[in-house]
PDB file of N, CA and C in Angstrom:
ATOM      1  N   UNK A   1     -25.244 -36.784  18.127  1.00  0.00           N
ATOM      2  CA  UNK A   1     -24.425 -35.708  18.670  1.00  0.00           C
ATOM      3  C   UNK A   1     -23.087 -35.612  17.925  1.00  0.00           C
ATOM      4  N   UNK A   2     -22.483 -36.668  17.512  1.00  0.00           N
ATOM      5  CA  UNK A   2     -21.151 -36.698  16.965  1.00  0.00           C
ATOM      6  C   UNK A   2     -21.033 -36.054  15.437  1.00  0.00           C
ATOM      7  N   UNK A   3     -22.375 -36.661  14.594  1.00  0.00           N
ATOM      8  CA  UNK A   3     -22.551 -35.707  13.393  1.00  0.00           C
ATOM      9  C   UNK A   3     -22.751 -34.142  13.754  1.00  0.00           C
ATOM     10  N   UNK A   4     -23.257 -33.643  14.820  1.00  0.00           N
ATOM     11  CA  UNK A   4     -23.799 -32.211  14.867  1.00  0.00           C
ATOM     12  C   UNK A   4     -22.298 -31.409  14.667  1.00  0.00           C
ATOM     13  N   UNK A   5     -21.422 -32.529  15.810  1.00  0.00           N
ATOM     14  CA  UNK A   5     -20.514 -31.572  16.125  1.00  0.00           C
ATOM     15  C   UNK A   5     -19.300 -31.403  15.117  1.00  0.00           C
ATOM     16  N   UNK A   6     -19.104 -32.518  14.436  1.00  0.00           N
ATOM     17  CA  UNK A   6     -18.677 -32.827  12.955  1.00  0.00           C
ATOM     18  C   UNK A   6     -19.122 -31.469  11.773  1.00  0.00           C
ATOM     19  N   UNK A   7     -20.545 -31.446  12.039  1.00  0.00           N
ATOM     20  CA  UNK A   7     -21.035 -30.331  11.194  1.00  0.00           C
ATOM     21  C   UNK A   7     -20.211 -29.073  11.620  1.00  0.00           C
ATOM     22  N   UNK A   8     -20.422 -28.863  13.049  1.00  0.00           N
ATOM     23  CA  UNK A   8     -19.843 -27.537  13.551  1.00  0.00           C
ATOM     24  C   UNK A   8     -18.706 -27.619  13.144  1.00  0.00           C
ATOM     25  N   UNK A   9     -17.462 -28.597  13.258  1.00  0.00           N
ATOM     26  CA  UNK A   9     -15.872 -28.471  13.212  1.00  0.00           C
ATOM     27  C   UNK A   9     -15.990 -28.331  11.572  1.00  0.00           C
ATOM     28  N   UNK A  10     -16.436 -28.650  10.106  1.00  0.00           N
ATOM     29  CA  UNK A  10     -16.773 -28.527   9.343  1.00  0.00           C
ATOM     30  C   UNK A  10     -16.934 -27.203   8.841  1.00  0.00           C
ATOM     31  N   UNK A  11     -18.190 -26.334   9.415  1.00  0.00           N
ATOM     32  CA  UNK A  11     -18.373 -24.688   9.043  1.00  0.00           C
ATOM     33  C   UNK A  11     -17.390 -24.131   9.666  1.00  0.00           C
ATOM     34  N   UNK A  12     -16.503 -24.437  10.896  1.00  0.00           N
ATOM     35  CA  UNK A  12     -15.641 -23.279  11.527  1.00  0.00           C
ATOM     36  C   UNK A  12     -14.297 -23.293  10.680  1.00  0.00           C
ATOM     37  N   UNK A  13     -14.187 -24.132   9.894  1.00  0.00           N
ATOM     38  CA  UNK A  13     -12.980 -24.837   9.245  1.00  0.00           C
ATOM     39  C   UNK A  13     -12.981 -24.230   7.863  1.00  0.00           C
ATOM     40  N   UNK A  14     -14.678 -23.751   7.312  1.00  0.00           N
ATOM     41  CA  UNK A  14     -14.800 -23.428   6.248  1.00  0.00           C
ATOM     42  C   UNK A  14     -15.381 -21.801   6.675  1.00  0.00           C
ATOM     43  N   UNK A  15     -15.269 -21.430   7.517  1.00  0.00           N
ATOM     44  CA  UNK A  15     -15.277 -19.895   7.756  1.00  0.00           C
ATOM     45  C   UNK A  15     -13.610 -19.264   7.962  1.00  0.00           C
ATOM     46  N   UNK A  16     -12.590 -20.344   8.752  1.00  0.00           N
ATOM     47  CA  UNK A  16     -11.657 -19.768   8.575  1.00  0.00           C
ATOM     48  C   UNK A  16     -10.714 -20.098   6.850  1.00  0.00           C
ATOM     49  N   UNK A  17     -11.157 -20.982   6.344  1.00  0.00           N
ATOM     50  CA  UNK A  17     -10.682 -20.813   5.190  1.00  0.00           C
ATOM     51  C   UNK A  17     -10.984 -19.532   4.382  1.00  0.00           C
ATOM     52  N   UNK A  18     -12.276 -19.387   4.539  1.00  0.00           N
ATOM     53  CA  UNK A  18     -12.781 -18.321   3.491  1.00  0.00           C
ATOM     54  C   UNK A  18     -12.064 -17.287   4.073  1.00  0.00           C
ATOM     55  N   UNK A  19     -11.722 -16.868   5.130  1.00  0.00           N
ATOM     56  CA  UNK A  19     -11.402 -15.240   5.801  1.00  0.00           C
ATOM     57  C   UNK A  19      -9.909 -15.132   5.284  1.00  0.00           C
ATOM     58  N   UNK A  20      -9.129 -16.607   4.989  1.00  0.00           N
ATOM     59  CA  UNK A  20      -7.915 -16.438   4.698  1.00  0.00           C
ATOM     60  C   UNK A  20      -7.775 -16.175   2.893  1.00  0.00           C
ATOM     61  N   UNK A  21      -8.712 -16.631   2.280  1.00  0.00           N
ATOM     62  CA  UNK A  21      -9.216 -16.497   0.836  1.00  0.00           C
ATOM     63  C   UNK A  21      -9.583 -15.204   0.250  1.00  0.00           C
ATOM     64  N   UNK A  22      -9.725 -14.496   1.152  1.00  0.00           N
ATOM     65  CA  UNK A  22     -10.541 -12.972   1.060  1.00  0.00           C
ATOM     66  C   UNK A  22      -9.434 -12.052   1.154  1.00  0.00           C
ATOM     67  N   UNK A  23      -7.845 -12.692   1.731  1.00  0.00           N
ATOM     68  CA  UNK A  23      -7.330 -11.336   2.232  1.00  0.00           C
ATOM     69  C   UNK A  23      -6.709 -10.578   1.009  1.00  0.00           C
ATOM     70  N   UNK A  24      -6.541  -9.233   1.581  1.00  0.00           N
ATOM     71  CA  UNK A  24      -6.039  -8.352   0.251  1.00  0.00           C
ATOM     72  C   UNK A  24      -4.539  -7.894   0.774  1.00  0.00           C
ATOM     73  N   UNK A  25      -4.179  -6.932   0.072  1.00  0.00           N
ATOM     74  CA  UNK A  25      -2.872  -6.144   0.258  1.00  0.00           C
ATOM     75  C   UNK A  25      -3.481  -4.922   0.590  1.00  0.00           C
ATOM     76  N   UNK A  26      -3.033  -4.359   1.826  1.00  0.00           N
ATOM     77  CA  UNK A  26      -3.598  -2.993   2.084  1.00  0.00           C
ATOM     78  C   UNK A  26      -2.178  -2.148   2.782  1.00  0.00           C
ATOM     79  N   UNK A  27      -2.379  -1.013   2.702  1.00  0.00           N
ATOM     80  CA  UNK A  27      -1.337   0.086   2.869  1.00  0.00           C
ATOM     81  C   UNK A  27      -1.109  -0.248   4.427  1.00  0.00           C
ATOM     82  N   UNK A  28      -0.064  -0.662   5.250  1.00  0.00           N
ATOM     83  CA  UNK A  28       0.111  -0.845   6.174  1.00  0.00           C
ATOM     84  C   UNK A  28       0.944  -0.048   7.044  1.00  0.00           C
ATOM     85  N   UNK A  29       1.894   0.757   6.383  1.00  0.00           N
ATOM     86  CA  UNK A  29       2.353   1.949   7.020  1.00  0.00           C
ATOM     87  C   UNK A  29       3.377   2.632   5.362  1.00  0.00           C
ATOM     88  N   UNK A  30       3.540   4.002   5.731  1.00  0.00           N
ATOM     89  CA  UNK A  30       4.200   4.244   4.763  1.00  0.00           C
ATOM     90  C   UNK A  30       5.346   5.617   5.012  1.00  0.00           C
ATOM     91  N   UNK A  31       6.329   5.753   4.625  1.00  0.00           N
ATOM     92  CA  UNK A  31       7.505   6.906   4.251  1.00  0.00           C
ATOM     93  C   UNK A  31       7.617   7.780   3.185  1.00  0.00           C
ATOM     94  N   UNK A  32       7.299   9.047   3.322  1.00  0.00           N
ATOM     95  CA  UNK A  32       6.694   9.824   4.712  1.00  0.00           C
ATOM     96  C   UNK A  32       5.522   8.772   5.015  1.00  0.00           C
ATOM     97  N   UNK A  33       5.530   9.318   6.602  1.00  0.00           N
ATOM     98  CA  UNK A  33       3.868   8.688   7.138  1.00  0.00           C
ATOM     99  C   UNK A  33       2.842   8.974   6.618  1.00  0.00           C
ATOM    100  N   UNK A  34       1.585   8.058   6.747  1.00  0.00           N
ATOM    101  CA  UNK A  34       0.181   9.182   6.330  1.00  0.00           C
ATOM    102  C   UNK A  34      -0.180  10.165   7.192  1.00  0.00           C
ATOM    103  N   UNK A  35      -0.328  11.628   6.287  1.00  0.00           N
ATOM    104  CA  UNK A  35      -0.449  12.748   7.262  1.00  0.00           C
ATOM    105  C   UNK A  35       0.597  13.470   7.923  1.00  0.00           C
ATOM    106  N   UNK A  36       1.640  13.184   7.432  1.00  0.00           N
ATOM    107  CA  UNK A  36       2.513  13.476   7.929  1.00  0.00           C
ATOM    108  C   UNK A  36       3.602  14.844   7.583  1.00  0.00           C
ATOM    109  N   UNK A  37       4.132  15.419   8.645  1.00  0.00           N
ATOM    110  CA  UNK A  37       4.900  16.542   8.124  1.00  0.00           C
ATOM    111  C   UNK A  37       6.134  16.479   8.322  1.00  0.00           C
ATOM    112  N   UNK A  38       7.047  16.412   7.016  1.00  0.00           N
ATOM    113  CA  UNK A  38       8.574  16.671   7.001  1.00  0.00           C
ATOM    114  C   UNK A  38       9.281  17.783   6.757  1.00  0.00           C
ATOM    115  N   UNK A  39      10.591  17.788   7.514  1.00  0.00           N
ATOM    116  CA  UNK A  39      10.786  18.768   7.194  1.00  0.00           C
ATOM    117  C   UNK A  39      11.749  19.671   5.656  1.00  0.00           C
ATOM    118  N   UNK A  40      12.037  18.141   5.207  1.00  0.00           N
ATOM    119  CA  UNK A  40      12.519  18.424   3.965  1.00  0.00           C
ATOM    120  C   UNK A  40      12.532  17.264   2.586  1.00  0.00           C
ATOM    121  N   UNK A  41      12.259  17.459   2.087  1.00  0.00           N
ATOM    122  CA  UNK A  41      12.122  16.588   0.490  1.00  0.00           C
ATOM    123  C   UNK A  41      12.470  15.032   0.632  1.00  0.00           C
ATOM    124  N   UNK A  42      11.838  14.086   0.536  1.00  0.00           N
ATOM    125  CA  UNK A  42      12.621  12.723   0.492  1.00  0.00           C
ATOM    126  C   UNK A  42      12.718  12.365  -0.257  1.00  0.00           C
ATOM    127  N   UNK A  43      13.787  11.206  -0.666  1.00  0.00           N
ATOM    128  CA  UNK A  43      14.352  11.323  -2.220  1.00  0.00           C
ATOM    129  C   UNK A  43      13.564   9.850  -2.396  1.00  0.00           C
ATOM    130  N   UNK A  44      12.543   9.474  -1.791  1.00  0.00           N
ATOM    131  CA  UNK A  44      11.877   8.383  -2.161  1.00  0.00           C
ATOM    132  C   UNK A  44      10.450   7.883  -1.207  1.00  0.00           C
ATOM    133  N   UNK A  45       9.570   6.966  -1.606  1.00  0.00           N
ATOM    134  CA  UNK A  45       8.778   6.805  -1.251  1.00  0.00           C
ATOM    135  C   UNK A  45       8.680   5.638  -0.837  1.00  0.00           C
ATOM    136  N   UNK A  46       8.181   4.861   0.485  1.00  0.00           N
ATOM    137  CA  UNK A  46       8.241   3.507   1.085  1.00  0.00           C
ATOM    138  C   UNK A  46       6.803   3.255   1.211  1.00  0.00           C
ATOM    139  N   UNK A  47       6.648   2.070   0.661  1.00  0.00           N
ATOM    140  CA  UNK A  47       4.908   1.939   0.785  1.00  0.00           C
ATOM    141  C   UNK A  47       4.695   0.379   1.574  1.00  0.00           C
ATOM    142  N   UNK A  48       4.570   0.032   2.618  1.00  0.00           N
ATOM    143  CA  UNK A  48       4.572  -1.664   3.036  1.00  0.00           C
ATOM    144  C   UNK A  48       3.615  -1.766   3.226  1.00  0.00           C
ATOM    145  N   UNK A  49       2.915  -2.769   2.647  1.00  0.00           N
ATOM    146  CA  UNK A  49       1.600  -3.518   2.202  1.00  0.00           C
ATOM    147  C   UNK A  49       1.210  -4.531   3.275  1.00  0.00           C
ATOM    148  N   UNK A  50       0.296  -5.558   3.584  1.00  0.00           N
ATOM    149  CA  UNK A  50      -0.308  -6.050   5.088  1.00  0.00           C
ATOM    150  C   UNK A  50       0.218  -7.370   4.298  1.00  0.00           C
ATOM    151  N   UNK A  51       0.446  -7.931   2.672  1.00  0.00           N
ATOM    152  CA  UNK A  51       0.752  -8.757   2.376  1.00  0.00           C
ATOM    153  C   UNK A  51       1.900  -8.494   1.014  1.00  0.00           C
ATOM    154  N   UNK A  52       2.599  -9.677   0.482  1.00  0.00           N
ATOM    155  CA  UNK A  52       3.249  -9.493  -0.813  1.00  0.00           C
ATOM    156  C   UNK A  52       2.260  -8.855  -1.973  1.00  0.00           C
ATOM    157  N   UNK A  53       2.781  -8.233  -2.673  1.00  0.00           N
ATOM    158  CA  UNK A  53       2.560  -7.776  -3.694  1.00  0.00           C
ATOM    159  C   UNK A  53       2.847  -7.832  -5.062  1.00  0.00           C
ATOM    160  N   UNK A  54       2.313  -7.960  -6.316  1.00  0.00           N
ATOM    161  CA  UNK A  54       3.054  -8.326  -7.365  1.00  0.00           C
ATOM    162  C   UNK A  54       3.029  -7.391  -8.133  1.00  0.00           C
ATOM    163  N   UNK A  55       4.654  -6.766  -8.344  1.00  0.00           N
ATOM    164  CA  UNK A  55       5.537  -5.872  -8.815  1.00  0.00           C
ATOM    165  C   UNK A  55       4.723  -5.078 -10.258  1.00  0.00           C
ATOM    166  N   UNK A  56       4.734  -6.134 -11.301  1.00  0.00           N
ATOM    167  CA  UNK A  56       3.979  -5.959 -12.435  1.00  0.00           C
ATOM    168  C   UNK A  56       2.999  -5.218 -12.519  1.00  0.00           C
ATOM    169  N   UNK A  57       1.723  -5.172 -11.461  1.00  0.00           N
ATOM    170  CA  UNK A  57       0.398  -4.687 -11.508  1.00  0.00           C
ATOM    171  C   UNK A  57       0.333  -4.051 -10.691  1.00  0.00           C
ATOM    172  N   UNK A  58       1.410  -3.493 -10.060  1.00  0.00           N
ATOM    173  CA  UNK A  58       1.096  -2.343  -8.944  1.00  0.00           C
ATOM    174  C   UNK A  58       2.078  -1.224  -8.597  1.00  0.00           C
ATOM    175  N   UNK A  59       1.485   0.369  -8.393  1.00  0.00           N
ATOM    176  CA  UNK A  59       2.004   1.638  -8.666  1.00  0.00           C
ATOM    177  C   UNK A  59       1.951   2.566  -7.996  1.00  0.00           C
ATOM    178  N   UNK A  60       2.608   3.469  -8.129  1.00  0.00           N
ATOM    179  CA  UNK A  60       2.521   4.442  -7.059  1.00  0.00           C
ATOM    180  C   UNK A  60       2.475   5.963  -8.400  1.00  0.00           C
ATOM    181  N   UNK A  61       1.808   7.035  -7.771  1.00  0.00           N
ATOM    182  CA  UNK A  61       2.057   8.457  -8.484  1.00  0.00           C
ATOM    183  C   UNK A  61       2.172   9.247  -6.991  1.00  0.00           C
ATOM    184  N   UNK A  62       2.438  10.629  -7.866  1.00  0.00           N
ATOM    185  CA  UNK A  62       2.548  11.601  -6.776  1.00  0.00           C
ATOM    186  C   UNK A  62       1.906  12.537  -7.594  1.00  0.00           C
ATOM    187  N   UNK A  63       1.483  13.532  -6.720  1.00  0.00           N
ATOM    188  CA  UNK A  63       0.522  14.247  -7.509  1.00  0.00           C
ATOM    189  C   UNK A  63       0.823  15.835  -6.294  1.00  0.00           C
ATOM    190  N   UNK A  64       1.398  17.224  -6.668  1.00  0.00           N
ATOM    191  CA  UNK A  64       1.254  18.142  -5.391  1.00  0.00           C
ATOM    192  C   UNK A  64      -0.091  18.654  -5.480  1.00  0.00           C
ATOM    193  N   UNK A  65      -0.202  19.537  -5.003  1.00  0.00           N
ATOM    194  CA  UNK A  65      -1.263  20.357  -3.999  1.00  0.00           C
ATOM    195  C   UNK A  65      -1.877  21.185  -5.138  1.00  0.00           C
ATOM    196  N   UNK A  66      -1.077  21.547  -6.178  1.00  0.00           N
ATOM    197  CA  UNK A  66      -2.116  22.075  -7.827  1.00  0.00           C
ATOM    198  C   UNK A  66      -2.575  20.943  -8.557  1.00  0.00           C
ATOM    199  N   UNK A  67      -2.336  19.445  -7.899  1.00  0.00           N
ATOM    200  CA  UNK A  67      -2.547  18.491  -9.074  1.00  0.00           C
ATOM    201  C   UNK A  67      -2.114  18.512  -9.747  1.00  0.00           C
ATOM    202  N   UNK A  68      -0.717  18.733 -10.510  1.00  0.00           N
ATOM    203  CA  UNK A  68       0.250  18.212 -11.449  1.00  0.00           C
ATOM    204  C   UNK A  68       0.989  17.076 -10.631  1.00  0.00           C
ATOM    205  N   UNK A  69       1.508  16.230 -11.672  1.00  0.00           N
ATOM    206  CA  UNK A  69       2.194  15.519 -11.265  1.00  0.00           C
ATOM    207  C   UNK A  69       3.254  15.262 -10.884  1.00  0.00           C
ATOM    208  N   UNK A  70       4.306  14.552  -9.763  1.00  0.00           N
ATOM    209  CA  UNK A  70       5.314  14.352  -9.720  1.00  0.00           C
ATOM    210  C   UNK A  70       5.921  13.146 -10.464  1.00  0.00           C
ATOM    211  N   UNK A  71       7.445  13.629 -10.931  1.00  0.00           N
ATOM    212  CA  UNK A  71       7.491  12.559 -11.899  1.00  0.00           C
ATOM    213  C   UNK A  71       8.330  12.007 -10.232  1.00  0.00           C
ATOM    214  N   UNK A  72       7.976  10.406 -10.773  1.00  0.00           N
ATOM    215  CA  UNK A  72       8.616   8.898 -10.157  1.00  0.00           C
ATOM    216  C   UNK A  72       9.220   8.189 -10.877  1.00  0.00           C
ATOM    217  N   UNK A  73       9.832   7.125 -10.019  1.00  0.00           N
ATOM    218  CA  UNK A  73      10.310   6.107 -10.632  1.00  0.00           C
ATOM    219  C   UNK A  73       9.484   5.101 -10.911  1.00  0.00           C
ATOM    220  N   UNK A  74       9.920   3.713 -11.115  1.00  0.00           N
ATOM    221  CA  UNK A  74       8.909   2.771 -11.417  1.00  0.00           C
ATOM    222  C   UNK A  74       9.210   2.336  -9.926  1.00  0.00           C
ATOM    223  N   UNK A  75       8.262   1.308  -9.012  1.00  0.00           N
ATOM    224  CA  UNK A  75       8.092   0.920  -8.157  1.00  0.00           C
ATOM    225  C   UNK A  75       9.151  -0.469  -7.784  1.00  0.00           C
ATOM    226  N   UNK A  76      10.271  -0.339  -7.181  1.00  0.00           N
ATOM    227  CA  UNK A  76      11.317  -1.751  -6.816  1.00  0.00           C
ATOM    228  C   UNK A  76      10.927  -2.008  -5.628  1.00  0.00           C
ATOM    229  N   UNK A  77      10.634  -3.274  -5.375  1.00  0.00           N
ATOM    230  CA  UNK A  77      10.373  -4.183  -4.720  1.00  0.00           C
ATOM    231  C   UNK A  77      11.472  -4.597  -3.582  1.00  0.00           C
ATOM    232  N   UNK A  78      11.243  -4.083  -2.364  1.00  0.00           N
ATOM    233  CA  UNK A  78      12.078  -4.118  -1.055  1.00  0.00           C
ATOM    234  C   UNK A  78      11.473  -5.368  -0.523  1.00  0.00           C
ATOM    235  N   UNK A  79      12.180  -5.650   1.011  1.00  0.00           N
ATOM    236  CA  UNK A  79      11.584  -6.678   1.724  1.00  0.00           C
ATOM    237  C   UNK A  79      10.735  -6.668   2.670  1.00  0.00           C
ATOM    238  N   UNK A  80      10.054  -7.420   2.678  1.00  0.00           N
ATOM    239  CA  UNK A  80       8.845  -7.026   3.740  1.00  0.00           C
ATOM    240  C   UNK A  80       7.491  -6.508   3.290  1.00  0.00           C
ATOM    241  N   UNK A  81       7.509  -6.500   2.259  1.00  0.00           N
ATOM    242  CA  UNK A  81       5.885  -6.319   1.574  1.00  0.00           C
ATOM    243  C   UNK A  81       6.395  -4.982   1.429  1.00  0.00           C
ATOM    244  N   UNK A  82       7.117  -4.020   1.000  1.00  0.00           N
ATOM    245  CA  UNK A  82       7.711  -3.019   0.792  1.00  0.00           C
ATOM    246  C   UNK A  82       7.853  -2.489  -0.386  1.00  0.00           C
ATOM    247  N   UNK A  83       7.305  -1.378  -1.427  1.00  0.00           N
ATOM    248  CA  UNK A  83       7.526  -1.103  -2.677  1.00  0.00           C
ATOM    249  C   UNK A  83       8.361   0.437  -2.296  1.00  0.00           C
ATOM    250  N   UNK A  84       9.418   0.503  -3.381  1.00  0.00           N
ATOM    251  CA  UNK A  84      10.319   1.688  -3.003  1.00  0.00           C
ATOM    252  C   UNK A  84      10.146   2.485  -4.125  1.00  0.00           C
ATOM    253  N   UNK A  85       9.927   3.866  -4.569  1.00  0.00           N
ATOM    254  CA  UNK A  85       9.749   4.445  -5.612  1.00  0.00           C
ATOM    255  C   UNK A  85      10.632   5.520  -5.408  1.00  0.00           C
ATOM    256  N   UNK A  86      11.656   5.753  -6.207  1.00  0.00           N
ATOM    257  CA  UNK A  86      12.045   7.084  -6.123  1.00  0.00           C
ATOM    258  C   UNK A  86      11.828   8.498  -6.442  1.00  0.00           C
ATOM    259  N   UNK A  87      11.999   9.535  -6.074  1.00  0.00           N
ATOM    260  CA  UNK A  87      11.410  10.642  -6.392  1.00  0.00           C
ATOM    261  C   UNK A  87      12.450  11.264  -7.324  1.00  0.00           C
ATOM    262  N   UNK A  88      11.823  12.042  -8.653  1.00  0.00           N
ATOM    263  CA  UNK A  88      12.652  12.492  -9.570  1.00  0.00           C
ATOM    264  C   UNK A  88      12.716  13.886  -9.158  1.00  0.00           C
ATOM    265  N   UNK A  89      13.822  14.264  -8.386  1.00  0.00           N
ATOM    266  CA  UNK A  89      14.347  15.832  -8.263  1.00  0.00           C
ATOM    267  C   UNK A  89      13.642  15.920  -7.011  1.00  0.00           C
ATOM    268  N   UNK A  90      13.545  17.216  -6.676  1.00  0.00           N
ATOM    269  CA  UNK A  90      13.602  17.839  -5.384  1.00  0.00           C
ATOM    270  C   UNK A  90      11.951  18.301  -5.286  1.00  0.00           C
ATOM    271  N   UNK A  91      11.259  17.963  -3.643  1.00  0.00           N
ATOM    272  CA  UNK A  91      10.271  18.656  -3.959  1.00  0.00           C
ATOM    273  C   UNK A  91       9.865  19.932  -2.957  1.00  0.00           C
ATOM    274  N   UNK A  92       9.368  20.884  -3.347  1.00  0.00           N
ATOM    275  CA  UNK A  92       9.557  22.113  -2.613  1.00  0.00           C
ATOM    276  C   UNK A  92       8.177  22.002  -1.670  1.00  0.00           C
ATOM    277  N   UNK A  93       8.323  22.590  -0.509  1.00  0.00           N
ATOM    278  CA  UNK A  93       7.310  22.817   0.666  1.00  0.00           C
ATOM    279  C   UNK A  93       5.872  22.507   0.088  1.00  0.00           C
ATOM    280  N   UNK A  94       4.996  22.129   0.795  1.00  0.00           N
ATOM    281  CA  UNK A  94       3.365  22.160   0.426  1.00  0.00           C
ATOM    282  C   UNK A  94       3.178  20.608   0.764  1.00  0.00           C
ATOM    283  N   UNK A  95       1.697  20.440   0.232  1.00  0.00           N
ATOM    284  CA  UNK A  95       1.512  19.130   0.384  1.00  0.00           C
ATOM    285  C   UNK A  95       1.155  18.359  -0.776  1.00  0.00           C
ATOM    286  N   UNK A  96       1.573  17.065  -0.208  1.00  0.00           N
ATOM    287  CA  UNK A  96       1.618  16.152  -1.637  1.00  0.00           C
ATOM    288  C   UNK A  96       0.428  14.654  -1.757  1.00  0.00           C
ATOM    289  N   UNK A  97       0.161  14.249  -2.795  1.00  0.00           N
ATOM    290  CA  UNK A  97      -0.879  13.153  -2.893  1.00  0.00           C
ATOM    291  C   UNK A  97      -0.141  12.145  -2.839  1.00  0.00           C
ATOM    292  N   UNK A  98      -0.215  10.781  -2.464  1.00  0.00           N
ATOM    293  CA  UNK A  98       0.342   9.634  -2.991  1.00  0.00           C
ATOM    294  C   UNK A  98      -1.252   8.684  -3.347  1.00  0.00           C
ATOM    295  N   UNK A  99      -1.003   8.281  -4.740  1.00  0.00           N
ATOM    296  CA  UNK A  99      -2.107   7.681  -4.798  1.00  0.00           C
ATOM    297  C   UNK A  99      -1.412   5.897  -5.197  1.00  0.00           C
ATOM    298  N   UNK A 100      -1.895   5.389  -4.630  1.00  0.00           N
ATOM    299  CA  UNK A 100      -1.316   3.760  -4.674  1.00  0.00           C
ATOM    300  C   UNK A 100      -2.646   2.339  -5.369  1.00  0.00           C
ATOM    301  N   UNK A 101      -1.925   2.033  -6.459  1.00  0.00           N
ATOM    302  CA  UNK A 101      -2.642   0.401  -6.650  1.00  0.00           C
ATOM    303  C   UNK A 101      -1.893  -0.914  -6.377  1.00  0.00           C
ATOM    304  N   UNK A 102      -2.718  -2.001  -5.767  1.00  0.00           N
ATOM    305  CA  UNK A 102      -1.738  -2.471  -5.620  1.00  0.00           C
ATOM    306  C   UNK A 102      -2.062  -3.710  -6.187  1.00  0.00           C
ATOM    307  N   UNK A 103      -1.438  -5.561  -6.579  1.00  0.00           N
ATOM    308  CA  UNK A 103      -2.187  -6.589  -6.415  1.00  0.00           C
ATOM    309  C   UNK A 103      -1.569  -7.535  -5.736  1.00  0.00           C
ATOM    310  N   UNK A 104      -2.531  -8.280  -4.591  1.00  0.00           N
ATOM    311  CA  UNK A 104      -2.160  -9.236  -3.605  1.00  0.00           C
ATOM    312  C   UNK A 104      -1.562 -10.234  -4.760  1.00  0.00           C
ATOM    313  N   UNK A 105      -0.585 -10.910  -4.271  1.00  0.00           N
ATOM    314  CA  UNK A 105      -0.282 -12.258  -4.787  1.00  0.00           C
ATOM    315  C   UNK A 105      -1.282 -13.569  -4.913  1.00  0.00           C
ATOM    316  N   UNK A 106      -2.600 -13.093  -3.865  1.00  0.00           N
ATOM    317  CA  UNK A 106      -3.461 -13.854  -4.280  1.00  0.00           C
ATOM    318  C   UNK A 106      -4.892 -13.287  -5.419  1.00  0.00           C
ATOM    319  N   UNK A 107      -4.175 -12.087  -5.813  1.00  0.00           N
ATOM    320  CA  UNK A 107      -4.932 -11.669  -6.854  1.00  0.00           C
ATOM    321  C   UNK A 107      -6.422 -10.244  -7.070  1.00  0.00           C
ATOM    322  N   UNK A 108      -5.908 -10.047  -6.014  1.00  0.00           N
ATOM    323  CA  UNK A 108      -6.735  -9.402  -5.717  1.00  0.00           C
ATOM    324  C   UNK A 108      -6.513  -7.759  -5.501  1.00  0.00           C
ATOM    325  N   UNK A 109      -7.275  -7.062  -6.330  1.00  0.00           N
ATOM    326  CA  UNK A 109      -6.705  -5.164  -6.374  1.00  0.00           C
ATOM    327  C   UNK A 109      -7.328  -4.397  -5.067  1.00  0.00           C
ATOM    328  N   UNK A 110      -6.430  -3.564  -4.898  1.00  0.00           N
ATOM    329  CA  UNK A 110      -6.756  -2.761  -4.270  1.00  0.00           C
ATOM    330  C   UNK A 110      -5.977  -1.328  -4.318  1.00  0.00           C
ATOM    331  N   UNK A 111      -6.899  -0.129  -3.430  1.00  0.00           N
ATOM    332  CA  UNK A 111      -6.112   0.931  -3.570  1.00  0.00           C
ATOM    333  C   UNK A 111      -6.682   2.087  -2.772  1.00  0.00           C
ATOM    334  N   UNK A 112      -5.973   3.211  -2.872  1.00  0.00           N
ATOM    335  CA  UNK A 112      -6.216   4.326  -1.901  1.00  0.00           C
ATOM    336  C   UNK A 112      -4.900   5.214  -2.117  1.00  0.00           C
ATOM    337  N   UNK A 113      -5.130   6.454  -1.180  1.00  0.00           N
ATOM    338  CA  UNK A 113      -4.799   7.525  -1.268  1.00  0.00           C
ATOM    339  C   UNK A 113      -4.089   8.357   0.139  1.00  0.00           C
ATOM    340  N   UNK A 114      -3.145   8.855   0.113  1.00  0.00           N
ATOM    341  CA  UNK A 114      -2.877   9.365   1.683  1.00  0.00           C
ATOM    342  C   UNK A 114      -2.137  11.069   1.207  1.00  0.00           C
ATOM    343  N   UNK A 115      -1.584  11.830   1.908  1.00  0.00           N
ATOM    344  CA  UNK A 115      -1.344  13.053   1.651  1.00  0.00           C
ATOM    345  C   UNK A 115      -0.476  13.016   2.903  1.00  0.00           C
ATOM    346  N   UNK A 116       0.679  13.996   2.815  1.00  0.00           N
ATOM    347  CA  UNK A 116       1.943  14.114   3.613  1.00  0.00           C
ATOM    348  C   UNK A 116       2.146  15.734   2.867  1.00  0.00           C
ATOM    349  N   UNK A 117       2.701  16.295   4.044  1.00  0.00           N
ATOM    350  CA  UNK A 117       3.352  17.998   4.081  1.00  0.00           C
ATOM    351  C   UNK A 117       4.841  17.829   4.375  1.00  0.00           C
ATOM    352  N   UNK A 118       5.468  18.689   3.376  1.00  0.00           N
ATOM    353  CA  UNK A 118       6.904  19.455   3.520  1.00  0.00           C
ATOM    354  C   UNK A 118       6.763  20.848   3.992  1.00  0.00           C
ATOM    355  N   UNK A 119       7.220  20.896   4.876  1.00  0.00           N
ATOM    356  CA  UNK A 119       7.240  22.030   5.957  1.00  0.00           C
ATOM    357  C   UNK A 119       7.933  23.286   4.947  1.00  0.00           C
ATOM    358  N   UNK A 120       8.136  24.499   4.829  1.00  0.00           N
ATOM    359  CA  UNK A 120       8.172  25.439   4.504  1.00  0.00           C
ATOM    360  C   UNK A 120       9.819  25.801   5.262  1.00  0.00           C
TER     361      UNK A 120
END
């Protein structure tokens, strides 16, 4: 009985290792919100991630509603799992893409896409 249960404390020990081995950086809330409608231009973009992120290998674009691009800044590194990008110039009503890559500090990519409206 004492080996069985040895075995068990063993796999539960090596299931929570692995779940902590697996984790990524994922979009955890962002400025503007996802989906969201403002009512006027923000002069930057807040992206906070579920973990740290490393600066080097990870980006942000903007892209409006014809698919051209918005020009950005390069991505500075706030606190809190937080990447700050600034927006170059003013952007007029419609809606906009943010497309994001990111890499966990434990190495691992990820990425996705959200869309936010400037009110008219």
């Amino acid at each position: 009985m004492r080996h069985f249960l040895g075995v068990i404390g063993f796999a539960f020990a090596g299931i929570v290792l692995a779940t902590a081995a697996f984790a990524h950086a994922h979009l955890d809330r962002a400025v503007p919100a996802v989906g969201a409608t403002v009512a006027a231009s923000p002069e930057e973009l807040q992206l906070t991630f579920t973990q740290d992120v490393v600066l080097a290998f990870s980006g942000v674009s903007l892209k409006a509603a014809d698919g051209k691009p918005v020009a950005v800044g390069k991505p500075i590194a706030g606190p809190a799992n937080t990447l700050h990008v600034k927006i170059d110039g003013k952007l007029a009503p419609g809606k906009y893409t943010v497309t994001w890559h990111a890499v966990s500090v434990d190495t691992h990519r990820t990425q996705g896409d959200y869309q936010f409206t400037i009110a008219p």
